[in-house]
Structure formats: C-alpha cells, structure tokens
Protein backbone atom coordinates (compact mmCIF):
# COMPACT_ATOMS: atom_id res chain seq x y z
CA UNK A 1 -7.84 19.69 -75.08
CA UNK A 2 -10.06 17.26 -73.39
CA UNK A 3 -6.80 14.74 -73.59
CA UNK A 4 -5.19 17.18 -71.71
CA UNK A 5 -7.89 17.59 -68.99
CA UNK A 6 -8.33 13.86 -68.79
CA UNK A 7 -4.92 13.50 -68.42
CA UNK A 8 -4.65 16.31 -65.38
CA UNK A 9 -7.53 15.13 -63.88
CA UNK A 10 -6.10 11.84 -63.84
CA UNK A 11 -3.05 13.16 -62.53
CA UNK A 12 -4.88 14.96 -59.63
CA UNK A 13 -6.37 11.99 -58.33
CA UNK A 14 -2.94 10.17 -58.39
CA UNK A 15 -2.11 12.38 -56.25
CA UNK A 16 -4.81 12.86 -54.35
CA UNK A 17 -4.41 9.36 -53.63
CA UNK A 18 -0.28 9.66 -52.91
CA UNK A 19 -1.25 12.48 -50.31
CA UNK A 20 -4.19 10.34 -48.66
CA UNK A 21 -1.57 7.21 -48.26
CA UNK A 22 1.15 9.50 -46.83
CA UNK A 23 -1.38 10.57 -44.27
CA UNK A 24 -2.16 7.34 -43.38
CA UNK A 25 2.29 6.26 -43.39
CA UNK A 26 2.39 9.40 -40.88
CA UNK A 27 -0.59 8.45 -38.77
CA UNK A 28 0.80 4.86 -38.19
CA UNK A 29 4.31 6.80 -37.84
CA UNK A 30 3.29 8.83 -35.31
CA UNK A 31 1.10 6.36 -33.27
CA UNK A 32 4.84 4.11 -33.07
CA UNK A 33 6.66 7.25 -32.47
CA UNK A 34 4.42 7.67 -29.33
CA UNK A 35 3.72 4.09 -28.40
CA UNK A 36 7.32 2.98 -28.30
CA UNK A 37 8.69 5.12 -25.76
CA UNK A 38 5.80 4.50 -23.46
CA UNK A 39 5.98 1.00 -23.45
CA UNK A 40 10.01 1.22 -22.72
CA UNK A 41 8.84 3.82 -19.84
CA UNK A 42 5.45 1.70 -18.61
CA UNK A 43 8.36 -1.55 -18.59
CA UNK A 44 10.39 0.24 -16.23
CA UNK A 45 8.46 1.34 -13.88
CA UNK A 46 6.84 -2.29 -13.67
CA UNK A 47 10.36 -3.30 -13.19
CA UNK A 48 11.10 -0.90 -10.54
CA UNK A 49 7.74 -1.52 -8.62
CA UNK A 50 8.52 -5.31 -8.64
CA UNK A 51 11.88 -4.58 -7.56
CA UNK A 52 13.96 -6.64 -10.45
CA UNK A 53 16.39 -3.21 -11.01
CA UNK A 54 19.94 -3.31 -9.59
CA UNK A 55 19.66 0.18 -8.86
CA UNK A 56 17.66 2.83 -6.94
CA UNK A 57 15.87 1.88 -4.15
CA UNK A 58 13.95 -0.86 -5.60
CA UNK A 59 17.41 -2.45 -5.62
CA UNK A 60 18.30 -2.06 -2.06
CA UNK A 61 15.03 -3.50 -0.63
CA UNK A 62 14.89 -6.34 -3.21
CA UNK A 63 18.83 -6.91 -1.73
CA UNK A 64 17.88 -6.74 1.74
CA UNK A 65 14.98 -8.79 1.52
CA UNK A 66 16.59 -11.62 -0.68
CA UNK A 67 19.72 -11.39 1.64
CA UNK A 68 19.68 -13.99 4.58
CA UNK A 69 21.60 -11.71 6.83
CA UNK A 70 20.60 -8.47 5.91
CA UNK A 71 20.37 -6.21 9.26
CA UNK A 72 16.72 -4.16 9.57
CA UNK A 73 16.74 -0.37 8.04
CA UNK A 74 16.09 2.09 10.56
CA UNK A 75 13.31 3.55 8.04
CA UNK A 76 11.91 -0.21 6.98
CA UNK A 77 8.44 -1.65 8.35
CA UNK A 78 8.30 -4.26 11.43
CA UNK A 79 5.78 -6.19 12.07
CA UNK A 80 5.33 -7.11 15.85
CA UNK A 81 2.98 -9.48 17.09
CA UNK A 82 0.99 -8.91 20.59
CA UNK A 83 -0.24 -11.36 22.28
CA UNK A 84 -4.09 -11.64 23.30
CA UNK A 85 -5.34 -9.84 25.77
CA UNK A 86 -8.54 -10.48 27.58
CA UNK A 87 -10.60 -8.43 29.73
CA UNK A 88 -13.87 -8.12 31.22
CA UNK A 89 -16.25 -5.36 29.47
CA UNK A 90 -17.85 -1.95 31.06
CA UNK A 91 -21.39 -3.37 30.84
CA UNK A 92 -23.05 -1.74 34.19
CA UNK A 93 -26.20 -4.07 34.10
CA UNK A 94 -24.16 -6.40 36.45
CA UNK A 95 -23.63 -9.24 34.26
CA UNK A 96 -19.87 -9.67 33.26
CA UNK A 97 -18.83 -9.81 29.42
CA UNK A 98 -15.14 -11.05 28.33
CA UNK A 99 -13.51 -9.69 25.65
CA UNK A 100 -10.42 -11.12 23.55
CA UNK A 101 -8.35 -9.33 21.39
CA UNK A 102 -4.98 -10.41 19.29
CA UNK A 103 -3.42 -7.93 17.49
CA UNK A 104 -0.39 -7.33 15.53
CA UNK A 105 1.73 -3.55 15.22
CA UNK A 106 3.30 -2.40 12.11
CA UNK A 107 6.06 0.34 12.83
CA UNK A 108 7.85 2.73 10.91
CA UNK A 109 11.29 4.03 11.84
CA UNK A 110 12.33 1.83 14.49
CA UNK A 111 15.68 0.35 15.08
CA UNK A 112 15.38 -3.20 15.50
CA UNK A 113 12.66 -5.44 17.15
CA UNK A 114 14.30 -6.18 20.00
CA UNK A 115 14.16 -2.61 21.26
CA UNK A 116 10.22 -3.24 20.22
CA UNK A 117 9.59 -6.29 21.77
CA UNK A 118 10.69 -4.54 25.71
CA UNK A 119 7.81 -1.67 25.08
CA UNK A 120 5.58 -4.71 24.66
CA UNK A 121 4.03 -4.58 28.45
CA UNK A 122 3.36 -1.14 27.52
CA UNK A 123 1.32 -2.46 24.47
CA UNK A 124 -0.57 -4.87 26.24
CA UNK A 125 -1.56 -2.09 29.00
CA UNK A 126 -2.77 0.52 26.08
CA UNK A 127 -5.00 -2.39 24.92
CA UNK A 128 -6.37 -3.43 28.56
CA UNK A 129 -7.04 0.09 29.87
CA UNK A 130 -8.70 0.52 26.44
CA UNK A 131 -10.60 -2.69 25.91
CA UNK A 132 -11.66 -2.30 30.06
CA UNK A 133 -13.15 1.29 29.21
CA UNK A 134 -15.06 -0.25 26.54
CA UNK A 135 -19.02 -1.19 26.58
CA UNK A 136 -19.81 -4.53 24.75
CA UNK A 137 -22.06 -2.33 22.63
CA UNK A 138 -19.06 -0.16 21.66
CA UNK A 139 -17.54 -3.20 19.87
CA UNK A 140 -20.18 -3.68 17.21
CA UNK A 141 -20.90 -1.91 13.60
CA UNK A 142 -18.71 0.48 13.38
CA UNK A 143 -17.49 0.20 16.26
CA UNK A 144 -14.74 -2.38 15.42
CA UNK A 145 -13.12 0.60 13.15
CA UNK A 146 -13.13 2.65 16.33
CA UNK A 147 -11.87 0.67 18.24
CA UNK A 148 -8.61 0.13 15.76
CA UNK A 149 -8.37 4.01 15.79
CA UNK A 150 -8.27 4.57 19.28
CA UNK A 151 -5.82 1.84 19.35
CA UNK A 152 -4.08 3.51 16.73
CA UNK A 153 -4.08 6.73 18.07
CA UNK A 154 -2.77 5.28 21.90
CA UNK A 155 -0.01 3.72 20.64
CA UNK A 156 0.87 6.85 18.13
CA UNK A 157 1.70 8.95 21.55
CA UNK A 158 3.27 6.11 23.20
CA UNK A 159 5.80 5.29 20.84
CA UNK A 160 6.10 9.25 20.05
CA UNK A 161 9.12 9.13 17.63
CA UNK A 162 8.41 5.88 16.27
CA UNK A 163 5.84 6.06 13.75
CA UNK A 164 2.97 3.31 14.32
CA UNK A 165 1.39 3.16 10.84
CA UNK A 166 -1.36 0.53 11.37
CA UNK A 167 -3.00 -1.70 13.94
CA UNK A 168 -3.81 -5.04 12.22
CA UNK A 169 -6.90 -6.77 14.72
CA UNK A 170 -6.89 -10.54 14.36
CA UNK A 171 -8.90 -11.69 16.76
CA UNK A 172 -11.57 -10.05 18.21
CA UNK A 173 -13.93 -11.92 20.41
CA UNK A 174 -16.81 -11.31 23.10
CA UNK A 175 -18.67 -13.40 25.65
C-alpha cells in the first residue's frame, strides 16, 4: 500500500503542478488577449489625432491643409491679425497714460477672410472704446484676463453669427 500512496501522492503533485502552469499559460493568454486589441485601438486613434488616415475627418483637414489651393471651410478656424491700437487711459488724476495693444482674432464659422478683414474698423473701435474706458489700474493682476474677456465678450455680439472663440493679446503696453 504505501507504493500505492507514494505513487498517488506523487501523481497529485504532478498535477498540481500541470494545473498551476496552465494558470499561469491563461494569465499570460489573457493579458495578450486584452493588450493586443488595445494597442491596435490606442494606434488608431494616434493616427487619427495626427491626421495620417485617408478617411474621416482627420483626412479632410490633413488634405486641406497639405493642399496649396485648398479654399477655407466655412466651419474651419481663421486667424486674423489686428493691428495696434493705442489710446490714452481713464486715469482722472490729470496726468495722461498711453496704452498699446496688438491683438490677433480666432473665428469660427466664417466664410473667408476677406469678408473678415472689412469688419476690421469695427474691431479696432471695440478695442478703443474699450481700452479708453479703461483705468491704468484696471490693466494689472488680473486684470489683463479681464480685459481679454471683455474683449472677448464685445466682439462675441458684434460678429453675432460668427463664433469668436478666443482673443490672443500680443502686445500689451502702458506709459
């Protein structure tokens, strides 16, 4: 008899063993099984973001932007840069402060920048009725930010169906 216990406890740890390693082959199974198809999915959406795919929309803007005569979406994003504009401050103790701002527009949703560029008097007269209601201590701190939201705000009602999505302040200077 104890040949035939040592021989079936022998045979349980075999496989013990067997079972233990086949845990571990399905583990390593599994982690590939998962791992695989995320990395295919992760790589195409990298690809799409980066705009290398032929199709979807990443396509069409990586087309229109690598195209030399590719005409302007109505729904892409124009830049348009205004030019400075200076005026004198609100500062009520008599003594007169200058102010200089340049500033650039990024639209959503407009046609072309030609149609852009003839609303740009209208610009430059949001910014000086603005920048003329302003006190020099207005424009310090926080009060750069405010100033960009106001501006951003202004120019949101002007250019009503046009959306205005930022105001980009290059220069800002005082004297």
């Amino acid at each position: 008899m104890s040949d035939e216990t040592e021989a079936s406890v022998a045979g349980a740890e075999e496989d013990a063993a067997l079972a233990d390693e086949a845990k571990g082959r399905s583990k390593k199974k599994l982690a590939l099984l998962i791992a695989i198809p995320l990395l295919v999915v992760g790589g195409g959406v990298g690809a799409w973001q980066a705009h290398l795919l032929p199709f979807g929309k990443g396509g069409e803007k990586a087309a229109a932007h690598g195209g030399a005569g590719a005409k302007e979406a109505p729904g892409a994003r124009i830049l348009l840069s205004v030019p400075s504009a200076t005026a004198n401050l609100d500062n009520g103790a008599g003594r007169t402060v200058y102010v200089k701002m340049t500033a650039s527009i990024e639209f959503e949703g407009a046609e072309s920048e030609a149609s852009l560029k003839d609303r740009l008097p209208e610009v430059e007269d949001i910014f000086q009725t603005y920048l003329h209601e302003s006190r020099p201590q207005d424009l310090h701190g926080s009060g750069f930010y405010r100033l960009r939201e106001a501006l951003l705000r202004r120019l949101r009602v002007a250019f009503a169906p046009v959306n205005v999505s930022n105001v980009y302040i290059t220069e800002l200077l005082t004297q």
